[in-house]
PDB file of N, CA and C in Angstrom:
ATOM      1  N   UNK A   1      56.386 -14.577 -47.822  1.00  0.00           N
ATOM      2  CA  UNK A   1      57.693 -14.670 -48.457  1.00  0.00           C
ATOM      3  C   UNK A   1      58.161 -16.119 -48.420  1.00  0.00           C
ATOM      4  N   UNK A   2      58.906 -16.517 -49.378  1.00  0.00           N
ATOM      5  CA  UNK A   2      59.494 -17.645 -49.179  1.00  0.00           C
ATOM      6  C   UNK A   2      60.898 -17.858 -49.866  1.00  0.00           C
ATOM      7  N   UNK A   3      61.390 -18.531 -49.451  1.00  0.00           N
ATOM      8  CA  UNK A   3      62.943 -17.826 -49.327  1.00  0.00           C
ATOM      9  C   UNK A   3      63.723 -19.734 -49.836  1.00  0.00           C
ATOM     10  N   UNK A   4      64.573 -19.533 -50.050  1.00  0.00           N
ATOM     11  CA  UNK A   4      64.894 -21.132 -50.769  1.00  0.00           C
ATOM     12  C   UNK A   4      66.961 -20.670 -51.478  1.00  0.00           C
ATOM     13  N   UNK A   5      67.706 -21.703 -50.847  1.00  0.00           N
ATOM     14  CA  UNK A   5      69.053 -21.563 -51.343  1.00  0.00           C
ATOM     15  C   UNK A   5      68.809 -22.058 -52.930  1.00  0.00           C
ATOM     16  N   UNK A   6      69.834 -21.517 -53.867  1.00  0.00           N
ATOM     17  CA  UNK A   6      69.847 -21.853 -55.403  1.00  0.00           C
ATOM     18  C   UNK A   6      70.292 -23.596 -54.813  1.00  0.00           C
ATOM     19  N   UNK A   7      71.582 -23.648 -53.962  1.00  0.00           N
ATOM     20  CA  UNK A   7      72.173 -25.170 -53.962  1.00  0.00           C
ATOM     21  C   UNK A   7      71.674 -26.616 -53.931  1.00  0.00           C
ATOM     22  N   UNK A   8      70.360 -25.686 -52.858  1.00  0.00           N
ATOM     23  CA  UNK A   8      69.595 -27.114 -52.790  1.00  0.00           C
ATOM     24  C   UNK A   8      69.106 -27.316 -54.384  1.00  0.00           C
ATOM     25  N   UNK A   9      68.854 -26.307 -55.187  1.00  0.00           N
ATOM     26  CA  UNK A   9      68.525 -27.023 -56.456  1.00  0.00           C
ATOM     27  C   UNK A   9      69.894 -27.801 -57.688  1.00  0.00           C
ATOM     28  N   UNK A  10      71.032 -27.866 -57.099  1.00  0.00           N
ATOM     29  CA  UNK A  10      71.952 -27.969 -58.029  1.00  0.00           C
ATOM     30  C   UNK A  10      72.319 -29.688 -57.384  1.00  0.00           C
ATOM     31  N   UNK A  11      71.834 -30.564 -58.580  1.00  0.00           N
ATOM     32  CA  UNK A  11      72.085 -31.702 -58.742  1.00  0.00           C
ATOM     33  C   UNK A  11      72.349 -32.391 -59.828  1.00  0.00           C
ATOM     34  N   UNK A  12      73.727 -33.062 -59.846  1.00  0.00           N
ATOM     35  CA  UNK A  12      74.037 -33.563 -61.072  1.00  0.00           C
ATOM     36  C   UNK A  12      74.215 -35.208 -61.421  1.00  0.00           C
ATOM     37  N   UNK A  13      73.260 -35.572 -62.463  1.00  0.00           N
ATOM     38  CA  UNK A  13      73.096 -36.892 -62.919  1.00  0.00           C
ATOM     39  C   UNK A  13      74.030 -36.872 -64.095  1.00  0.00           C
ATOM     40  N   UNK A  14      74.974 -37.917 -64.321  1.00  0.00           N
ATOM     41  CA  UNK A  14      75.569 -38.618 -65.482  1.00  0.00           C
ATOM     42  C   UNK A  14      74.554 -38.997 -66.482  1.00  0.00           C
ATOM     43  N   UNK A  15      73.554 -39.623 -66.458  1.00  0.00           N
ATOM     44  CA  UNK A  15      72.961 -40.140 -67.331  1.00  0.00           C
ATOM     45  C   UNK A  15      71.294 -39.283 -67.892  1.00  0.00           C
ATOM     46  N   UNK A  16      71.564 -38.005 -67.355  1.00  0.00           N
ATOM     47  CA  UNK A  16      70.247 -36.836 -67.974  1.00  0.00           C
ATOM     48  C   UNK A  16      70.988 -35.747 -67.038  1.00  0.00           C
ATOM     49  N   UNK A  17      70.245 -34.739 -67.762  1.00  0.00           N
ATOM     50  CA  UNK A  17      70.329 -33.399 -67.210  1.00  0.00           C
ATOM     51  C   UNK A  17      69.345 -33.225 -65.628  1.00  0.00           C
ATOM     52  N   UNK A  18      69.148 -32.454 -65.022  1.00  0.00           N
ATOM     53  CA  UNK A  18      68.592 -32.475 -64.086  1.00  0.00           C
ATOM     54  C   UNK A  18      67.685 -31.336 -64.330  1.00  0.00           C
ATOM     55  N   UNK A  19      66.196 -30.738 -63.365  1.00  0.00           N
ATOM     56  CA  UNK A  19      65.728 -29.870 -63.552  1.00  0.00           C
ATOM     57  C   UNK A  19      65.115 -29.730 -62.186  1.00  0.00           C
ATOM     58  N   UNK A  20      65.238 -28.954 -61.356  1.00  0.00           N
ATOM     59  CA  UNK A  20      64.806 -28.654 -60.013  1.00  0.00           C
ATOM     60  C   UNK A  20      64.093 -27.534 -60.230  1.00  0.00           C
ATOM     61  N   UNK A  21      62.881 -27.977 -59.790  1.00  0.00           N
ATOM     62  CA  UNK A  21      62.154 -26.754 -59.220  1.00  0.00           C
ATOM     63  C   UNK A  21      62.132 -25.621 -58.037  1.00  0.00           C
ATOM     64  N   UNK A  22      62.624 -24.325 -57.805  1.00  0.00           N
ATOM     65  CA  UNK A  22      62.438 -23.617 -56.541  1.00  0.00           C
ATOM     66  C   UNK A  22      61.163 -23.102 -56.507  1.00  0.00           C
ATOM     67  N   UNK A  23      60.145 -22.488 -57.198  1.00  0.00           N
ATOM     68  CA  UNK A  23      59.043 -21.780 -56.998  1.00  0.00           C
ATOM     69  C   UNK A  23      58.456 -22.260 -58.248  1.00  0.00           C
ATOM     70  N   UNK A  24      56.755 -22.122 -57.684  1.00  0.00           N
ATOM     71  CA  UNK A  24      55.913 -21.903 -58.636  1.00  0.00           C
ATOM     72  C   UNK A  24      54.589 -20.970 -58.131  1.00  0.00           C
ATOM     73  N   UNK A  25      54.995 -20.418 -58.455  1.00  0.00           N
ATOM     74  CA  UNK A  25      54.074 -19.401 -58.481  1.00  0.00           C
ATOM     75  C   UNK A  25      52.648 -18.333 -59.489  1.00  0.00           C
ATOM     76  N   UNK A  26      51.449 -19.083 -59.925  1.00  0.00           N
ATOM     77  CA  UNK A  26      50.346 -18.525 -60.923  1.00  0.00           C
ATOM     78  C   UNK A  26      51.223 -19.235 -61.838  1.00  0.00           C
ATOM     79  N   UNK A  27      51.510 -18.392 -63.015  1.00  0.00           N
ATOM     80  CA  UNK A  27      51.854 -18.554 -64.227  1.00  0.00           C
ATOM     81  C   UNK A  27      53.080 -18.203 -64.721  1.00  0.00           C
ATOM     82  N   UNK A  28      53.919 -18.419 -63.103  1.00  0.00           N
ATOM     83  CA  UNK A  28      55.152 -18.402 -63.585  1.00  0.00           C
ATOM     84  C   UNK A  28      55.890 -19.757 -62.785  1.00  0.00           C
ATOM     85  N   UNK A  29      56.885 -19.728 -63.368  1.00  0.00           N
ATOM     86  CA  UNK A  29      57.852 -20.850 -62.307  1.00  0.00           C
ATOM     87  C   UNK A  29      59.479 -20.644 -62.532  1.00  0.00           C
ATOM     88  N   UNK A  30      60.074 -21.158 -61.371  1.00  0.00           N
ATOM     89  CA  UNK A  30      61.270 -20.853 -61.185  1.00  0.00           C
ATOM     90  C   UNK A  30      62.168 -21.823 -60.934  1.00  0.00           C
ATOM     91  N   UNK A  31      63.606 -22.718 -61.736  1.00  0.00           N
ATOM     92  CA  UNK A  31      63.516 -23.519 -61.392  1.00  0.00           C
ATOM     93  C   UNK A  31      65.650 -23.758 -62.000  1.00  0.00           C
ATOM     94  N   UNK A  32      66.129 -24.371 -61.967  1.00  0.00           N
ATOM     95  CA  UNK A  32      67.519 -24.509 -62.067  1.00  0.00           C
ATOM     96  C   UNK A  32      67.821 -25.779 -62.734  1.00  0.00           C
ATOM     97  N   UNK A  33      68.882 -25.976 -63.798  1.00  0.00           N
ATOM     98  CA  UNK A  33      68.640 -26.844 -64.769  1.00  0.00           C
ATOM     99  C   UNK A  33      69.960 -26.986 -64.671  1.00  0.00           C
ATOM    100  N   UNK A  34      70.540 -28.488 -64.278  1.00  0.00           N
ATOM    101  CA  UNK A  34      72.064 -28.630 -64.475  1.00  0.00           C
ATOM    102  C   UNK A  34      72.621 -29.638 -64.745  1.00  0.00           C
ATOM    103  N   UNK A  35      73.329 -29.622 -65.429  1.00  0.00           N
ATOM    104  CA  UNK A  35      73.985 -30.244 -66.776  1.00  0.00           C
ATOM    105  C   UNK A  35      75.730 -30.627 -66.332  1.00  0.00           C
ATOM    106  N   UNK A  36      75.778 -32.244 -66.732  1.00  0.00           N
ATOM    107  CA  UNK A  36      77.600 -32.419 -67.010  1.00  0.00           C
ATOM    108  C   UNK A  36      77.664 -32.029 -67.960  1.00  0.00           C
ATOM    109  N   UNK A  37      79.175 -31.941 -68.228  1.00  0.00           N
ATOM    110  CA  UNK A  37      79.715 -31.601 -69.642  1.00  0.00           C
ATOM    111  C   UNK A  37      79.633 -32.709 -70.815  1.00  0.00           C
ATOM    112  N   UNK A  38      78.957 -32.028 -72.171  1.00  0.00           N
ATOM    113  CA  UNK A  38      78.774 -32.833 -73.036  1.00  0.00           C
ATOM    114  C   UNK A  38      76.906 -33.098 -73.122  1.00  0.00           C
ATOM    115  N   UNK A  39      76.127 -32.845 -72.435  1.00  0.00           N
ATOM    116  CA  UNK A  39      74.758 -33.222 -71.580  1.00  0.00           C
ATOM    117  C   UNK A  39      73.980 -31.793 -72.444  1.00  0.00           C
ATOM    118  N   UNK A  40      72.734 -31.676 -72.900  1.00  0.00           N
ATOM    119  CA  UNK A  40      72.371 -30.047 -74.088  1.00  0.00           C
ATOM    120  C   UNK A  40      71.121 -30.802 -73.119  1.00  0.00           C
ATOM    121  N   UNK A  41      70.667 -29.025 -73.378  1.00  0.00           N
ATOM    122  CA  UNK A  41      69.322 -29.468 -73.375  1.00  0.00           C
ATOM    123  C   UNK A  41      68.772 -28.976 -75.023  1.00  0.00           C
ATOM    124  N   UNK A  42      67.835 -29.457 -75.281  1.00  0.00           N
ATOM    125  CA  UNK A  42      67.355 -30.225 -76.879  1.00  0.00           C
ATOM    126  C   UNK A  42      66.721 -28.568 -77.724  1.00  0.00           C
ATOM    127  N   UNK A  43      66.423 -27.963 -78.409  1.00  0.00           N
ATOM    128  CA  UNK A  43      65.913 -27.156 -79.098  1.00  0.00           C
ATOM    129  C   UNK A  43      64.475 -26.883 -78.964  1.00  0.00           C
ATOM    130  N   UNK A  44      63.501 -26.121 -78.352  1.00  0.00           N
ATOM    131  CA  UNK A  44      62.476 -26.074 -78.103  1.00  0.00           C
ATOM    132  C   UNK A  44      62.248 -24.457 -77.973  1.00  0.00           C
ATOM    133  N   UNK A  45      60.739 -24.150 -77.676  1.00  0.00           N
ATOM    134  CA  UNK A  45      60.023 -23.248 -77.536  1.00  0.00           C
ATOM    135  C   UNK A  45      59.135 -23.038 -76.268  1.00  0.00           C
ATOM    136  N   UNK A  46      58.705 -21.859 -75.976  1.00  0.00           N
ATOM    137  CA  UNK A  46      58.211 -21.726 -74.761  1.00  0.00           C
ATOM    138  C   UNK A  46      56.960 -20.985 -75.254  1.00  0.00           C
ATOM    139  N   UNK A  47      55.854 -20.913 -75.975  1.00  0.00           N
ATOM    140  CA  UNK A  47      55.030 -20.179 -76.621  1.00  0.00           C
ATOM    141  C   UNK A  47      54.278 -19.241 -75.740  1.00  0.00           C
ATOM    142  N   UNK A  48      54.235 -18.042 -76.090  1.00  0.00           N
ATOM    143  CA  UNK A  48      53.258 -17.346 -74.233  1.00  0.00           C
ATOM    144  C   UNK A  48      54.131 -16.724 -73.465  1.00  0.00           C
ATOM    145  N   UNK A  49      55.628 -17.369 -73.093  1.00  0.00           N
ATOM    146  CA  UNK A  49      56.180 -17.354 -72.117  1.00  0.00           C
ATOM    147  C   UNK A  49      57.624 -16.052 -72.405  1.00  0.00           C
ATOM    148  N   UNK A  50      57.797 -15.491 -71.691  1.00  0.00           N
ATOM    149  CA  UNK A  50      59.340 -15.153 -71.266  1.00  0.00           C
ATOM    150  C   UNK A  50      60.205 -15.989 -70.493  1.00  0.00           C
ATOM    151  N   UNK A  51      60.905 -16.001 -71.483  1.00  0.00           N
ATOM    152  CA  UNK A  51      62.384 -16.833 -70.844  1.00  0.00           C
ATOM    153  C   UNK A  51      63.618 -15.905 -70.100  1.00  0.00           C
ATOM    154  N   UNK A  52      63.777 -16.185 -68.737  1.00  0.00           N
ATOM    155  CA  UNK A  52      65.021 -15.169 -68.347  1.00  0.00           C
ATOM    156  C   UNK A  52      66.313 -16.763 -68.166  1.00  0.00           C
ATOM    157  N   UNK A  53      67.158 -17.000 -68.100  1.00  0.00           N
ATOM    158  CA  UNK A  53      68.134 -17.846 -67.870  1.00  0.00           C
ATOM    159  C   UNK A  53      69.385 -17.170 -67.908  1.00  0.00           C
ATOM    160  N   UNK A  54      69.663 -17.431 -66.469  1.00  0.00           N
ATOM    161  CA  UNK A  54      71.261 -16.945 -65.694  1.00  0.00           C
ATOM    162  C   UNK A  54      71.989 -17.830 -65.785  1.00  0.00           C
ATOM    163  N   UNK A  55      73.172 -17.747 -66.267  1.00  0.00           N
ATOM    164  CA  UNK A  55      74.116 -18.954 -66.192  1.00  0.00           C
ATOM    165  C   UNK A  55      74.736 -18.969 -64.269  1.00  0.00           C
ATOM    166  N   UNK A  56      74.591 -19.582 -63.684  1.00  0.00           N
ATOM    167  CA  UNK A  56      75.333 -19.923 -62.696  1.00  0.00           C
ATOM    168  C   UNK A  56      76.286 -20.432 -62.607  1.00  0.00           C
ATOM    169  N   UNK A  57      76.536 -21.115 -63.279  1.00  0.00           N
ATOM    170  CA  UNK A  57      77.877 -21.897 -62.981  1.00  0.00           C
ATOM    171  C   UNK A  57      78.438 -22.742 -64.263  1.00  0.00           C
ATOM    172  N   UNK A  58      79.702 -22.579 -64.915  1.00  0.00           N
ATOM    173  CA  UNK A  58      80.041 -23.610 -66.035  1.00  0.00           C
ATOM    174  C   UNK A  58      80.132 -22.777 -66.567  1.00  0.00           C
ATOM    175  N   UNK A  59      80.202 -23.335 -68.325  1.00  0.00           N
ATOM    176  CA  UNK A  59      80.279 -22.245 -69.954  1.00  0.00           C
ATOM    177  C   UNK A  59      79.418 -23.271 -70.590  1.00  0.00           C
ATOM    178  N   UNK A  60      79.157 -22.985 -71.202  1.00  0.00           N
ATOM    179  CA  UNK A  60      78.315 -23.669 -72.525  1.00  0.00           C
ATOM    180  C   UNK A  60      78.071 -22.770 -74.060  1.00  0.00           C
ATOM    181  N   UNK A  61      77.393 -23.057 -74.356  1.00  0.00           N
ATOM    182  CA  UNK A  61      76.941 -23.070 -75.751  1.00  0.00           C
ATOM    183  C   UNK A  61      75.427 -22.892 -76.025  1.00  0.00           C
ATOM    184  N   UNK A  62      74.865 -21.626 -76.193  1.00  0.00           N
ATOM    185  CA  UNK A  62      73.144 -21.604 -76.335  1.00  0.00           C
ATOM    186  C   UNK A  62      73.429 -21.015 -78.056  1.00  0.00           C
ATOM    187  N   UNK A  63      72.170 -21.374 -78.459  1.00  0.00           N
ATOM    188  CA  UNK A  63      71.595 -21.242 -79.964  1.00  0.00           C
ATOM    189  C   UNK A  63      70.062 -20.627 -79.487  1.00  0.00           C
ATOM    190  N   UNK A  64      70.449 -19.766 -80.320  1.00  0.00           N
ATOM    191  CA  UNK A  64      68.862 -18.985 -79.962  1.00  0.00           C
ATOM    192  C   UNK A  64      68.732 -18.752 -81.530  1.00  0.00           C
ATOM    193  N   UNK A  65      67.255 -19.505 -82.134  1.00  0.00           N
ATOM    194  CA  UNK A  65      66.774 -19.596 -83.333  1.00  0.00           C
ATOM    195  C   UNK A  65      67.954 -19.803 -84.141  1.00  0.00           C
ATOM    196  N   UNK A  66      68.474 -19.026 -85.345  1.00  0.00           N
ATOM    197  CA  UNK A  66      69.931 -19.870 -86.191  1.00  0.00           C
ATOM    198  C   UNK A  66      71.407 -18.659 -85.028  1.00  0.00           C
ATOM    199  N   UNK A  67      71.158 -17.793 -84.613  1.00  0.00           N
ATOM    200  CA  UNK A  67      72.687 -17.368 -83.410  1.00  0.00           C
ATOM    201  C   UNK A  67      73.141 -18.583 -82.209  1.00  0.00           C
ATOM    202  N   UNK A  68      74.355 -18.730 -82.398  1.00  0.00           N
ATOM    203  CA  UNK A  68      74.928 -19.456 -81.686  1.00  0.00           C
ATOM    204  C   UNK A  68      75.789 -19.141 -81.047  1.00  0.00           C
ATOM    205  N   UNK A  69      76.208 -18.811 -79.722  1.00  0.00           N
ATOM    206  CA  UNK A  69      77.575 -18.020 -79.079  1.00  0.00           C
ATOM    207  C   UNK A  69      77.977 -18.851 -77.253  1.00  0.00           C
ATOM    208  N   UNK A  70      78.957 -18.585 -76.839  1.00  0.00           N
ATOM    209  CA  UNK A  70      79.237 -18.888 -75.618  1.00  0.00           C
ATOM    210  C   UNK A  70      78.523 -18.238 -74.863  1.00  0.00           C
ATOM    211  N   UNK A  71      77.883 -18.887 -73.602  1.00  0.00           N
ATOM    212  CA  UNK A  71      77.197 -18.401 -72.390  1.00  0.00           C
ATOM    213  C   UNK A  71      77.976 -19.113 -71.195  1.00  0.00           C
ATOM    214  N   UNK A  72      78.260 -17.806 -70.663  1.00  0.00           N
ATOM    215  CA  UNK A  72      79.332 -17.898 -69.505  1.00  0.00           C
ATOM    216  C   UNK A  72      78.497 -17.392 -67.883  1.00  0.00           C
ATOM    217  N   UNK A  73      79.188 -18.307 -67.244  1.00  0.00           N
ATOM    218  CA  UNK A  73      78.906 -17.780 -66.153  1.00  0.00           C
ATOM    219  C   UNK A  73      78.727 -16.484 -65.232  1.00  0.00           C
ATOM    220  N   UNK A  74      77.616 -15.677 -64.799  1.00  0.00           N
ATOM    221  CA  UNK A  74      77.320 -14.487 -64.522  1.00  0.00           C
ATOM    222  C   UNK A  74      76.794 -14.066 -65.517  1.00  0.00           C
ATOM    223  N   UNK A  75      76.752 -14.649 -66.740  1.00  0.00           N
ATOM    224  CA  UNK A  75      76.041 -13.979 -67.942  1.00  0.00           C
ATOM    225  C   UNK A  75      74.573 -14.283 -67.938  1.00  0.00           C
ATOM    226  N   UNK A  76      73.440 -13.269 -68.498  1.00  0.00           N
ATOM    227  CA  UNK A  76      72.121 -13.375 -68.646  1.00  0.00           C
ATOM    228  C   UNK A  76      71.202 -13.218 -69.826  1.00  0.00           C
ATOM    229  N   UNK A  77      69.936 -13.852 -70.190  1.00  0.00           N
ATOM    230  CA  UNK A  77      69.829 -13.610 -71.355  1.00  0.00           C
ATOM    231  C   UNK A  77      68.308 -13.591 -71.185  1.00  0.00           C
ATOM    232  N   UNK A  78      67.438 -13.158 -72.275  1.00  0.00           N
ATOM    233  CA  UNK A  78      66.130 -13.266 -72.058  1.00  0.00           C
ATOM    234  C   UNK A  78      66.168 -13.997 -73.985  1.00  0.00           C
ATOM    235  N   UNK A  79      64.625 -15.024 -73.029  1.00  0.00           N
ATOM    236  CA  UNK A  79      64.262 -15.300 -75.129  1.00  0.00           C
ATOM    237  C   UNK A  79      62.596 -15.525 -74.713  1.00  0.00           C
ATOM    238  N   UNK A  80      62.252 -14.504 -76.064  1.00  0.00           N
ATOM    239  CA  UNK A  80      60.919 -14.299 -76.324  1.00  0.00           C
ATOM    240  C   UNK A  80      60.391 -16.181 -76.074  1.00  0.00           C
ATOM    241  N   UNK A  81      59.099 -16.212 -76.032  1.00  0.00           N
ATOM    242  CA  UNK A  81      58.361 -17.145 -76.172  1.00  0.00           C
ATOM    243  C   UNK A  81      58.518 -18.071 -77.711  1.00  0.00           C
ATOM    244  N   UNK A  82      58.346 -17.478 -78.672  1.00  0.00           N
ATOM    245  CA  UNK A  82      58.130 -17.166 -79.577  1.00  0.00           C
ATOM    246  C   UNK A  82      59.631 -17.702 -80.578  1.00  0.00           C
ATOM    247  N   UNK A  83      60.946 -17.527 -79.664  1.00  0.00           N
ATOM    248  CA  UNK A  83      62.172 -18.182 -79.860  1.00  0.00           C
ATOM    249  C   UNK A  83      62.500 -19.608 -79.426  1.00  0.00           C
ATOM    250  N   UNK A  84      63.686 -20.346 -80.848  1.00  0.00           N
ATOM    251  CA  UNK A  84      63.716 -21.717 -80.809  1.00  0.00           C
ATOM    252  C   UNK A  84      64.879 -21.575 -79.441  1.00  0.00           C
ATOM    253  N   UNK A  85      64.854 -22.590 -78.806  1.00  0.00           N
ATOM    254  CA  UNK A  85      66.912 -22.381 -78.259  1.00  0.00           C
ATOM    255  C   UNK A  85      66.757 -23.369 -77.531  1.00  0.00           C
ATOM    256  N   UNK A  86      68.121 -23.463 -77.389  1.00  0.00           N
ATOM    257  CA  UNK A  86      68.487 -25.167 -76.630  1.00  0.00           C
ATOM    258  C   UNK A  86      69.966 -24.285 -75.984  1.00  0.00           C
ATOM    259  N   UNK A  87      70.848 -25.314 -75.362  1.00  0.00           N
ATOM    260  CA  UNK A  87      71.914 -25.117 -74.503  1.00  0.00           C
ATOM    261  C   UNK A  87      72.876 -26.138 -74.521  1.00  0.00           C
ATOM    262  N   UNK A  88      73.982 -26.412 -74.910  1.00  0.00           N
ATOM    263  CA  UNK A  88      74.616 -27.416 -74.597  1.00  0.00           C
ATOM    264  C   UNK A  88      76.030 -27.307 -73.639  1.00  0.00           C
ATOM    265  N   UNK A  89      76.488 -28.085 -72.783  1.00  0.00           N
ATOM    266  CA  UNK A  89      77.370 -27.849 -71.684  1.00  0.00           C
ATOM    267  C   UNK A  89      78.596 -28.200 -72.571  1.00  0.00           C
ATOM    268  N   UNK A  90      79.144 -27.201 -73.545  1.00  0.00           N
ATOM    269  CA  UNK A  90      80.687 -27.414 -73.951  1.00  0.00           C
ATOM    270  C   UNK A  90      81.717 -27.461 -73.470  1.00  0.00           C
ATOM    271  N   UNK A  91      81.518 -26.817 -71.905  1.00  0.00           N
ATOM    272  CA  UNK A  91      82.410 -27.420 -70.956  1.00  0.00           C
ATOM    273  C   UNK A  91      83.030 -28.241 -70.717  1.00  0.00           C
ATOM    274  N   UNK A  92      83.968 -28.019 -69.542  1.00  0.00           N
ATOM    275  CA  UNK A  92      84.759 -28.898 -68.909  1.00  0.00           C
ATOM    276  C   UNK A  92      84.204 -29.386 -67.405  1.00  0.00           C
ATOM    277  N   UNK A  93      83.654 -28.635 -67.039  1.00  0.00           N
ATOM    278  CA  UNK A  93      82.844 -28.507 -65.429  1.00  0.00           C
ATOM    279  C   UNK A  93      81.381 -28.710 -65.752  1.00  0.00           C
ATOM    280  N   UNK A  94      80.695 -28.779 -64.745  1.00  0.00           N
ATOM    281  CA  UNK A  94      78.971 -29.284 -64.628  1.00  0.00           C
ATOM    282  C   UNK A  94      78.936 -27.589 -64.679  1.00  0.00           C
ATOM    283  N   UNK A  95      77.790 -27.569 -65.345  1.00  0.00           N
ATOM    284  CA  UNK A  95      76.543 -26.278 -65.477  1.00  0.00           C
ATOM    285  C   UNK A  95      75.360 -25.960 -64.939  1.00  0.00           C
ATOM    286  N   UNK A  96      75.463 -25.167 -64.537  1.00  0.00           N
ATOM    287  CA  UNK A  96      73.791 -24.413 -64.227  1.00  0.00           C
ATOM    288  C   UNK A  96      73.523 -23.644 -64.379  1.00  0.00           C
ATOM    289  N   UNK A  97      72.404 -23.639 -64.620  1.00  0.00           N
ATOM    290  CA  UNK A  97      71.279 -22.407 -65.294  1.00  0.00           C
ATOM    291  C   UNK A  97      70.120 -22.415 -64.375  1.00  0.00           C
ATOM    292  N   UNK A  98      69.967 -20.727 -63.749  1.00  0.00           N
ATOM    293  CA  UNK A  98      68.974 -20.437 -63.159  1.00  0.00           C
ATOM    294  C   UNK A  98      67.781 -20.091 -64.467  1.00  0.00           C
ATOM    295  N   UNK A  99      66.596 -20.576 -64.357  1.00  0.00           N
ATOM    296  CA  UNK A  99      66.060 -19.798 -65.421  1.00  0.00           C
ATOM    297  C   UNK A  99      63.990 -19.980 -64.677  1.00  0.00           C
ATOM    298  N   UNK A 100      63.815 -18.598 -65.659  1.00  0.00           N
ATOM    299  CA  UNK A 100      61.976 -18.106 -64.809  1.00  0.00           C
ATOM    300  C   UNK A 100      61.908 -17.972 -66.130  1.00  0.00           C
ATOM    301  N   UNK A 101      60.333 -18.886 -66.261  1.00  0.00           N
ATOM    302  CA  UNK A 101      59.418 -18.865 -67.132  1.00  0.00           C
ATOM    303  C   UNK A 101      58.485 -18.196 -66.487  1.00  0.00           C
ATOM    304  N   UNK A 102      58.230 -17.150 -67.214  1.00  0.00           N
ATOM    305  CA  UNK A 102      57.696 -16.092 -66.696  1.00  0.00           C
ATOM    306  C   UNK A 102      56.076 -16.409 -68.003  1.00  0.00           C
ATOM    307  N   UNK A 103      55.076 -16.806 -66.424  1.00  0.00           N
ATOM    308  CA  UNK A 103      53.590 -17.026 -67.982  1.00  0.00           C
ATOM    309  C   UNK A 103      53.515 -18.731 -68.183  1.00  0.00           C
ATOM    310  N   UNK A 104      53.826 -19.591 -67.711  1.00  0.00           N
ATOM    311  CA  UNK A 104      54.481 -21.063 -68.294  1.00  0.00           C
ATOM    312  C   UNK A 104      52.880 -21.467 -69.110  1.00  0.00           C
ATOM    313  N   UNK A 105      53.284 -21.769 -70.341  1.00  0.00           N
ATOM    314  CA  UNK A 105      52.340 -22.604 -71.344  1.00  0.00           C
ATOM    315  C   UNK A 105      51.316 -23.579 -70.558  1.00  0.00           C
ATOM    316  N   UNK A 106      51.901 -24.492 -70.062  1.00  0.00           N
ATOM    317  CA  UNK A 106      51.194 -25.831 -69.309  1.00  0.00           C
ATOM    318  C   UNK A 106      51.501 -26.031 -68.238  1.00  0.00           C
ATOM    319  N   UNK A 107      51.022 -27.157 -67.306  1.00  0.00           N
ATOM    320  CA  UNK A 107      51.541 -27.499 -66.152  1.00  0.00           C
ATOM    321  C   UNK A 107      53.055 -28.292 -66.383  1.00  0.00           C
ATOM    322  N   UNK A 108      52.941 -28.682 -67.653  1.00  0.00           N
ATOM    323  CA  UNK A 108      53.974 -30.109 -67.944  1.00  0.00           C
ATOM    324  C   UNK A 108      55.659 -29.256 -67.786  1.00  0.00           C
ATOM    325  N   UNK A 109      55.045 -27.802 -67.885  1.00  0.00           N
ATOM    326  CA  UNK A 109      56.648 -27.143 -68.021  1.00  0.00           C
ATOM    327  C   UNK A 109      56.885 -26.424 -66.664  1.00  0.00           C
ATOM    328  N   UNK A 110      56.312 -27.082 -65.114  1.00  0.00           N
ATOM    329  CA  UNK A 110      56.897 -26.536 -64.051  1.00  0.00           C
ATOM    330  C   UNK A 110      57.226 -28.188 -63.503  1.00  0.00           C
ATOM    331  N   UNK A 111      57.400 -29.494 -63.842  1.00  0.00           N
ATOM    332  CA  UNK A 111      57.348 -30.401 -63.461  1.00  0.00           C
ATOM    333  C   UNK A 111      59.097 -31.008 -63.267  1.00  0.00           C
ATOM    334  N   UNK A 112      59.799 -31.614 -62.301  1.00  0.00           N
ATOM    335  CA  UNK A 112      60.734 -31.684 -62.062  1.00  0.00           C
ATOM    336  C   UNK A 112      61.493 -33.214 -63.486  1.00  0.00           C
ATOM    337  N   UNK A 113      62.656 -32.730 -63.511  1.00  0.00           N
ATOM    338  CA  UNK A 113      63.261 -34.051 -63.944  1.00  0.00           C
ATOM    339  C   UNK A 113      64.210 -34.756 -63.453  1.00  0.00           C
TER     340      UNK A 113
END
């Protein structure tokens, strides 16, 4: 077992988003992504993969392929592999997102930023 607080992954840079890794495990990984306000992460795909992403903390703004709606804190979402989506922190407060790539494409997508 291995056991790990979400906090230690919640770190926030002014000048990029952050991306902490908690687990990696085979062909999945687990990892927390947090954002000031104003700070997106960019429109992309996960091909292969299931996407789960928990909002932890903040509000923002996700676009999944052309739907666009508020994602609030305690809220959860899954996106196929196969789906475009990005996130942007429309907030007023810093954001985080727990999120498991469940299957990850490459190594390049369990790597910290």
């Amino acid at each position: 077992m291995d056991k790990k607080t979400v906090q230690e992954a919640v770190e926030y840079r002014e000048e990029r988003l952050t991306k902490k890794i908690l687990f990696q495990k085979g062909d999945s990984v687990a990892f927390v992504l947090n954002l000031v306000p104003g700070q997106e992460l960019p429109a992309h795909q996960h091909p292969g993969s299931d996407v789960y992403i928990l909002c932890l903390k903040g509000n923002g703004t996700i676009q999944v392929n052309d739907a666009e709606e508020a994602f609030s804190e305690g809220e959860v979402i899954h996106v196929a592999g196969d789906e475009r989506f990005s996130y942007r922190n429309s907030g007023e407060e810093p954001a985080s997102l727990y999120v498991v790539l469940a299957k990850i494409p490459s190594p390049e997508y369990a790597r910290e930023v």
